[in-house]
N, C-alpha and C. Protein backbone atom coordinates (compact mmCIF):
# COMPACT_ATOMS: atom_id res chain seq x y z
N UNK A 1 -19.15 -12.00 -33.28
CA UNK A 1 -20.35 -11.35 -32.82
C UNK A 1 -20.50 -11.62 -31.32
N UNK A 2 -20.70 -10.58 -30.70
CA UNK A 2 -20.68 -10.92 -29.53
C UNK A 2 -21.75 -10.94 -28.58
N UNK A 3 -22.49 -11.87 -27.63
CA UNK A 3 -23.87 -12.23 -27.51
C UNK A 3 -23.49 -12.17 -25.83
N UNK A 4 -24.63 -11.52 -25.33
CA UNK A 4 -24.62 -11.33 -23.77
C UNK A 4 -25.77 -12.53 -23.33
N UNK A 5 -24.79 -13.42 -22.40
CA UNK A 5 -25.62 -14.24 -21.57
C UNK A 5 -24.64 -14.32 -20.13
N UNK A 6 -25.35 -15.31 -19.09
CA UNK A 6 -25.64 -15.16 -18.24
C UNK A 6 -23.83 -15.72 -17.88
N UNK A 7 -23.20 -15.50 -16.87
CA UNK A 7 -21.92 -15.39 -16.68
C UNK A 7 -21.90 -16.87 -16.64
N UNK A 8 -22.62 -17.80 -15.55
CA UNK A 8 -22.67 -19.22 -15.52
C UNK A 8 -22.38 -19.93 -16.76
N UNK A 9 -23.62 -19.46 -17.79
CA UNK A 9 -23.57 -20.22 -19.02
C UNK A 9 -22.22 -19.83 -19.89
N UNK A 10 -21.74 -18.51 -20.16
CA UNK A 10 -20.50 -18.15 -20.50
C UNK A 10 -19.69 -19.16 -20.44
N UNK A 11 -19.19 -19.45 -18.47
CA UNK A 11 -18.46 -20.29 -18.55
C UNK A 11 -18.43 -21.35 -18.37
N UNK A 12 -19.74 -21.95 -18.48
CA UNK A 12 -19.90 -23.17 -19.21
C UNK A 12 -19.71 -23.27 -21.01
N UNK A 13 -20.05 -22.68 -21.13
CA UNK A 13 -19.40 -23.01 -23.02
C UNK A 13 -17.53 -22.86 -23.17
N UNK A 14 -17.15 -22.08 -22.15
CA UNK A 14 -15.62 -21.53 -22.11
C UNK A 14 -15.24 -22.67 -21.65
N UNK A 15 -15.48 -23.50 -20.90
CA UNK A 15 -14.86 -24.57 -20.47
C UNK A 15 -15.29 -25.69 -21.42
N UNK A 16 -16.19 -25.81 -21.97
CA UNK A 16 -16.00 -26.69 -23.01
C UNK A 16 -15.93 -26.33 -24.34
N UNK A 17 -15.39 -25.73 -24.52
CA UNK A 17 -14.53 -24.88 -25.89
C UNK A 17 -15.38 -23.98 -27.34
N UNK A 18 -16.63 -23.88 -26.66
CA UNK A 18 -17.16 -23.49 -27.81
C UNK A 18 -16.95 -22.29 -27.83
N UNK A 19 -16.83 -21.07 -27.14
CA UNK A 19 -16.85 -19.87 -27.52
C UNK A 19 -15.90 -19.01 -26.50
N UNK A 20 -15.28 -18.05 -26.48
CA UNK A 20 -14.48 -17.25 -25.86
C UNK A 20 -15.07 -16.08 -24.98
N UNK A 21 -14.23 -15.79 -23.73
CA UNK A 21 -15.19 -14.87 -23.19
C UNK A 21 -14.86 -13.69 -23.27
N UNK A 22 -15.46 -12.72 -23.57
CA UNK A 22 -15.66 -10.60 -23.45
C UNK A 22 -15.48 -10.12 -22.23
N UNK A 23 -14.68 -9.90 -21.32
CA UNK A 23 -14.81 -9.19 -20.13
C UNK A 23 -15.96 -7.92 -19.88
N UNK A 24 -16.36 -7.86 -19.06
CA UNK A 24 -17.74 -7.11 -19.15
C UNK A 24 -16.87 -5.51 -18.96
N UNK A 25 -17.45 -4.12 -19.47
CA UNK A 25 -16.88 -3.24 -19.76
C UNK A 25 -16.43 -2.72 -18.61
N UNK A 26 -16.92 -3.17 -17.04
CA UNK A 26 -15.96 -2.43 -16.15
C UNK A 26 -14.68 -2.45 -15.60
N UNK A 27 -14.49 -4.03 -16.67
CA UNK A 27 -13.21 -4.92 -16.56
C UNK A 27 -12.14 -4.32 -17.09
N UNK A 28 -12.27 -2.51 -17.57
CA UNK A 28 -10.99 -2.04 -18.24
C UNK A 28 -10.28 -1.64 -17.56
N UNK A 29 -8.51 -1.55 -17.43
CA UNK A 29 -7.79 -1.45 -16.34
C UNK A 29 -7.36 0.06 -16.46
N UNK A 30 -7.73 0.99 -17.42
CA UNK A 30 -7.79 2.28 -17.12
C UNK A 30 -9.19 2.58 -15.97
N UNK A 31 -10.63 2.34 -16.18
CA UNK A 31 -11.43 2.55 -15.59
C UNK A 31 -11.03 2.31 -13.93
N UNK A 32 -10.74 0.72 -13.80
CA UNK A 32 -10.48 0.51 -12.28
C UNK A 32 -9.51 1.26 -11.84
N UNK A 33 -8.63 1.80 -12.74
CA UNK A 33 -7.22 2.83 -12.19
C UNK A 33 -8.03 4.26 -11.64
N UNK A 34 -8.80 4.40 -12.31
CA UNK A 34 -9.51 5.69 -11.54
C UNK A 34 -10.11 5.20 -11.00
N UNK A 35 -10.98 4.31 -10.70
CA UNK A 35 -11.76 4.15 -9.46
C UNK A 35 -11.03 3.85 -8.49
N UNK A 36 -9.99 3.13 -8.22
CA UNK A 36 -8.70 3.19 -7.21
C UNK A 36 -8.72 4.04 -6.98
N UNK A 37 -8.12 5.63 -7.71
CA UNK A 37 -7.95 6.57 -6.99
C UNK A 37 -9.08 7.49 -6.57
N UNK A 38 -10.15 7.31 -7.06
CA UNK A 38 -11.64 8.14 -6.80
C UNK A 38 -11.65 7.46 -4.84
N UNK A 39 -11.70 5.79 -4.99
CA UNK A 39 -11.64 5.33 -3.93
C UNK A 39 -10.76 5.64 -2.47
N UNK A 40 -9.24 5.96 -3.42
CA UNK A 40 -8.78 6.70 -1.91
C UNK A 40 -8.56 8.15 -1.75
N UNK A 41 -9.37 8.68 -2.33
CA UNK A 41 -9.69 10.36 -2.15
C UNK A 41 -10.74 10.13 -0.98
N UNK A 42 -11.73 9.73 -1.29
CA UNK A 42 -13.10 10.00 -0.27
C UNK A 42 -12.98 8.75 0.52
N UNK A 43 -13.76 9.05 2.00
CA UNK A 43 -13.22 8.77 3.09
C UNK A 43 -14.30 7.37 3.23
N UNK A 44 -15.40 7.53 2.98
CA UNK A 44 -16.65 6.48 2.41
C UNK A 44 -16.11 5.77 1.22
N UNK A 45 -17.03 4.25 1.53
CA UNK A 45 -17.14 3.63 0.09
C UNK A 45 -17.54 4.19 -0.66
N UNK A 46 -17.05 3.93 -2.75
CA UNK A 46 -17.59 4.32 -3.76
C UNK A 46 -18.14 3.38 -3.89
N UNK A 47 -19.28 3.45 -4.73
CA UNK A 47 -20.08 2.48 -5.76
C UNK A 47 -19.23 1.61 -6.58
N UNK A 48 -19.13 0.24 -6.37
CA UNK A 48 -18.54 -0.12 -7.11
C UNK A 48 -19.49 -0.43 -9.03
N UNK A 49 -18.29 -0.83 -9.64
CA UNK A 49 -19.17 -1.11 -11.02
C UNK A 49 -20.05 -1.75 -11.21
N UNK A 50 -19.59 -3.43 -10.51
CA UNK A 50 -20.56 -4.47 -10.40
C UNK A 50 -20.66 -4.65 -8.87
N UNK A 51 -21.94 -5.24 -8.40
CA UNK A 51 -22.35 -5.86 -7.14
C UNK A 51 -21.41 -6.83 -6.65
N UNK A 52 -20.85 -7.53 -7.65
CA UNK A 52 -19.95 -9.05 -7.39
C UNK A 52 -18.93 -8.68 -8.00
N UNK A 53 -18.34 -7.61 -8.21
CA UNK A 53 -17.07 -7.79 -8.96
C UNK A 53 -16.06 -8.25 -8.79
N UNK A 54 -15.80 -8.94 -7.36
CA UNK A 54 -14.16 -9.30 -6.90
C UNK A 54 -14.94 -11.14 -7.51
N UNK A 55 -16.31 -11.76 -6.88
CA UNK A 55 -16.28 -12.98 -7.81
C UNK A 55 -16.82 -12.88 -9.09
N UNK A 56 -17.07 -11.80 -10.06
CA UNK A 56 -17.06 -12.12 -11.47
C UNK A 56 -15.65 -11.34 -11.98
N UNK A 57 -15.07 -10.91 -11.18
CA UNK A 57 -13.21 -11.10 -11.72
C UNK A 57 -12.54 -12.70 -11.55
N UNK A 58 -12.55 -12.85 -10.38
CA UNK A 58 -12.36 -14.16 -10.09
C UNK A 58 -12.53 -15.32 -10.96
N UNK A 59 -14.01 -15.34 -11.60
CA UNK A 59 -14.56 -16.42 -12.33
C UNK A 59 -14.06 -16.54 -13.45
N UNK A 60 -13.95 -15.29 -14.23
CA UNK A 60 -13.58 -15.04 -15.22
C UNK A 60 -12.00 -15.10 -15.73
N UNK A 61 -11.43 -14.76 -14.60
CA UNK A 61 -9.84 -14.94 -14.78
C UNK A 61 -9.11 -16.10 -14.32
N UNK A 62 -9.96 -16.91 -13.75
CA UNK A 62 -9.62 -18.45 -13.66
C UNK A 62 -10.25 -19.56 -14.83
N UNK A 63 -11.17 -18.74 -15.15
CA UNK A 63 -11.89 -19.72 -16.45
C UNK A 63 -11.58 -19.53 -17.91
N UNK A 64 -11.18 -18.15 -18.08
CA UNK A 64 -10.91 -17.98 -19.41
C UNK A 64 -9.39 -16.55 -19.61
N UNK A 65 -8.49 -17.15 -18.36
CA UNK A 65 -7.59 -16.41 -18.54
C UNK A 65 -6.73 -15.82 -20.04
N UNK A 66 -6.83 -16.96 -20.89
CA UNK A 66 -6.25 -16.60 -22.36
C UNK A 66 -7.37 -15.45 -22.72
N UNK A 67 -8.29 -15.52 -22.80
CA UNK A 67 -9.40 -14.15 -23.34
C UNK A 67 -8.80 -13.16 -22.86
N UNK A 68 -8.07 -13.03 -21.67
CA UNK A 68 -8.22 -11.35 -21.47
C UNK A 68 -6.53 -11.17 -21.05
N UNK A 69 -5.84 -10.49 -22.23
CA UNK A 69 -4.20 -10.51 -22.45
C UNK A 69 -3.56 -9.47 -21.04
N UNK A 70 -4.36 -8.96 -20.60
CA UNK A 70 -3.97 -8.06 -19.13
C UNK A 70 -4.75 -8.85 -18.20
N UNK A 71 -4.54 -10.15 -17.79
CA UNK A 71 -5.34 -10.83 -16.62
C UNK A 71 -4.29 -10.30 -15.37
N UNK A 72 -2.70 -10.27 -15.41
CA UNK A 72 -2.21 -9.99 -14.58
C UNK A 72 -1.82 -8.63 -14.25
N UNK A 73 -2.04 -7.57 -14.55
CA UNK A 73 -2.77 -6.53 -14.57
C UNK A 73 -3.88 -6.24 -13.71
N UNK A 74 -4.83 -6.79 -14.76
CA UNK A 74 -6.13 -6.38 -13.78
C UNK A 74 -6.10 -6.81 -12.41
N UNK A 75 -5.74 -8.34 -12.26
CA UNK A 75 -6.03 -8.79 -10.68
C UNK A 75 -4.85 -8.05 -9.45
N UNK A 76 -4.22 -6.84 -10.24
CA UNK A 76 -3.45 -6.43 -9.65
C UNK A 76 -4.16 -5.29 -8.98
N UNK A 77 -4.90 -5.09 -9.91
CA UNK A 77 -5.44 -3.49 -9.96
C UNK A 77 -6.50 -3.52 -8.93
N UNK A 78 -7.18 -4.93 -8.89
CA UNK A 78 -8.55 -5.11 -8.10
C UNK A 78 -8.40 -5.56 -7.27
N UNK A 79 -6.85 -6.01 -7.07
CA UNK A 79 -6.80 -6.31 -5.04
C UNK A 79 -6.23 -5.07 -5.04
N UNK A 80 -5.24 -4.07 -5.61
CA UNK A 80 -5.24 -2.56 -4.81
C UNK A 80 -6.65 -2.10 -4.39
N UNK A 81 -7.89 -1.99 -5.27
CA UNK A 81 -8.80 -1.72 -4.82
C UNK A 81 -9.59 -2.35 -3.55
N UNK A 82 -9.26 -3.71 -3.20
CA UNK A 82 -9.86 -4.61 -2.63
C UNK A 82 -9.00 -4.21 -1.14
N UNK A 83 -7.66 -3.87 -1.05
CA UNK A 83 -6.61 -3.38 -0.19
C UNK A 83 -7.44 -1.92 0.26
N UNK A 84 -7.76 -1.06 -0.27
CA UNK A 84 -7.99 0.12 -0.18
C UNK A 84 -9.25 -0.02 0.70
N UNK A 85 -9.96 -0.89 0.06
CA UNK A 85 -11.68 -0.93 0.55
C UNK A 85 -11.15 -1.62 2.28
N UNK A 86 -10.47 -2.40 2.27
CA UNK A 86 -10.60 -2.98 3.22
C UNK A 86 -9.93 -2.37 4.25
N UNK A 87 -8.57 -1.20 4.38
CA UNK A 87 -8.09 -0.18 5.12
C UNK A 87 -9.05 0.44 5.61
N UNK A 88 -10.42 1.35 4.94
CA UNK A 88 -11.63 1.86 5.50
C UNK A 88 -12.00 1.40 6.07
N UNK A 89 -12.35 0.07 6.07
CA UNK A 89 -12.96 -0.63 6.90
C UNK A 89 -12.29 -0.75 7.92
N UNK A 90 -11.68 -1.30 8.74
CA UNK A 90 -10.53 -1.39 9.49
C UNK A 90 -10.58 -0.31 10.53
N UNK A 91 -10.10 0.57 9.48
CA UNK A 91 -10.17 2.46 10.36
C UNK A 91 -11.38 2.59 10.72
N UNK A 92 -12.29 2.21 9.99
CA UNK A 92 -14.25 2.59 10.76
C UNK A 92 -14.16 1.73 11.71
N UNK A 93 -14.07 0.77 12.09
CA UNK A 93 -14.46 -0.22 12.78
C UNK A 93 -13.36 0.03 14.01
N UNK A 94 -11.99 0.74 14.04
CA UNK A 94 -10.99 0.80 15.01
C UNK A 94 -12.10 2.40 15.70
N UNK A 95 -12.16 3.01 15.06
CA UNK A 95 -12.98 4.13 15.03
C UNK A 95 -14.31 3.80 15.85
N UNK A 96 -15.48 2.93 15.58
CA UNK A 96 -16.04 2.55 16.16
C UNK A 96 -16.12 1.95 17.46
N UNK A 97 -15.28 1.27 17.85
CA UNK A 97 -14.72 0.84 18.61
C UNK A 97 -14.20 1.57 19.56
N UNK A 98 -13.42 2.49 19.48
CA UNK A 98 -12.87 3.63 20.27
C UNK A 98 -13.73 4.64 20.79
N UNK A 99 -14.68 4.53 19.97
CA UNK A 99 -15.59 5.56 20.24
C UNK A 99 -16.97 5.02 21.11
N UNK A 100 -17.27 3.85 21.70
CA UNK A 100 -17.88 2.81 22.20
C UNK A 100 -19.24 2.92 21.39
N UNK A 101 -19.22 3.20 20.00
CA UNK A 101 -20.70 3.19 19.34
C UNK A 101 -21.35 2.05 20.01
N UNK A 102 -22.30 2.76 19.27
CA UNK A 102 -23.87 1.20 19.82
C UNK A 102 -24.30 0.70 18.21
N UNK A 103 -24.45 1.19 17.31
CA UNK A 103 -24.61 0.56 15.96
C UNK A 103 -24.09 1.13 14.67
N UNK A 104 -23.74 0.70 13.78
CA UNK A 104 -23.14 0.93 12.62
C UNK A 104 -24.23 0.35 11.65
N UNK A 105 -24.12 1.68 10.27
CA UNK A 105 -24.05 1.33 9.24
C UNK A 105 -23.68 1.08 7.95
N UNK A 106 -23.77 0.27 7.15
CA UNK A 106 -23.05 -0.21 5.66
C UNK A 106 -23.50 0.15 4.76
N UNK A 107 -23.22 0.80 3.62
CA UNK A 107 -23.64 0.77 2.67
C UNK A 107 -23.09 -0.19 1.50
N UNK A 108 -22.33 -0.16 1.33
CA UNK A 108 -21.60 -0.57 0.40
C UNK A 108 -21.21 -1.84 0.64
């Protein structure tokens, strides 16, 4: 049965063996495969799934790597994405730069 609490407490019980952890549903490596490519179609950031998702991948795949049988997979999938996000950036900011802006904004 599977019971939603707070990621902290998760892996606090995961580390002391009482219960196993569920990757939260944006953690599927078909989903991030399209958002990879949704991501390098358009020239702007996408929305990502979660607010924190590079540290609740992180947390999760260092704390309860046996739970999730594609850990090396996914962290493959989410530094391409993390690679991708950060090329935009790069190019805006070389862009900015070249262009002697006076202020920038972020969304994402």
């Amino acid at each position: 049965m599977a019971v939603y609490v707070f990621l902290w407490f998760a892996i606090h019980l995961k580390v002391n063996q009482k219960y196993r952890i569920v990757s939260p549903e944006w953690m599927d490596i078909q989903l991030l495969k399209e958002l990879k490519e949704v991501e390098k179609k358009f020239k702007h950031l996408t929305k990502m799934p979660s607010e924190h998702y590079m540290i609740e991948m992180q947390l999760i795949m260092s704390t309860a790597p046996d739970d999730e049988p594609r850990c090396g997979l996914l962290r493959t999938v989410v530094k391409n994405i993390f690679d991708v996000r950060e090329s935009k950036l790069r190019t805006s900011i070389y862009a900015f730069i070249k262009g002697e802006g006076i202020y920038a904004k972020l969304d994402n």
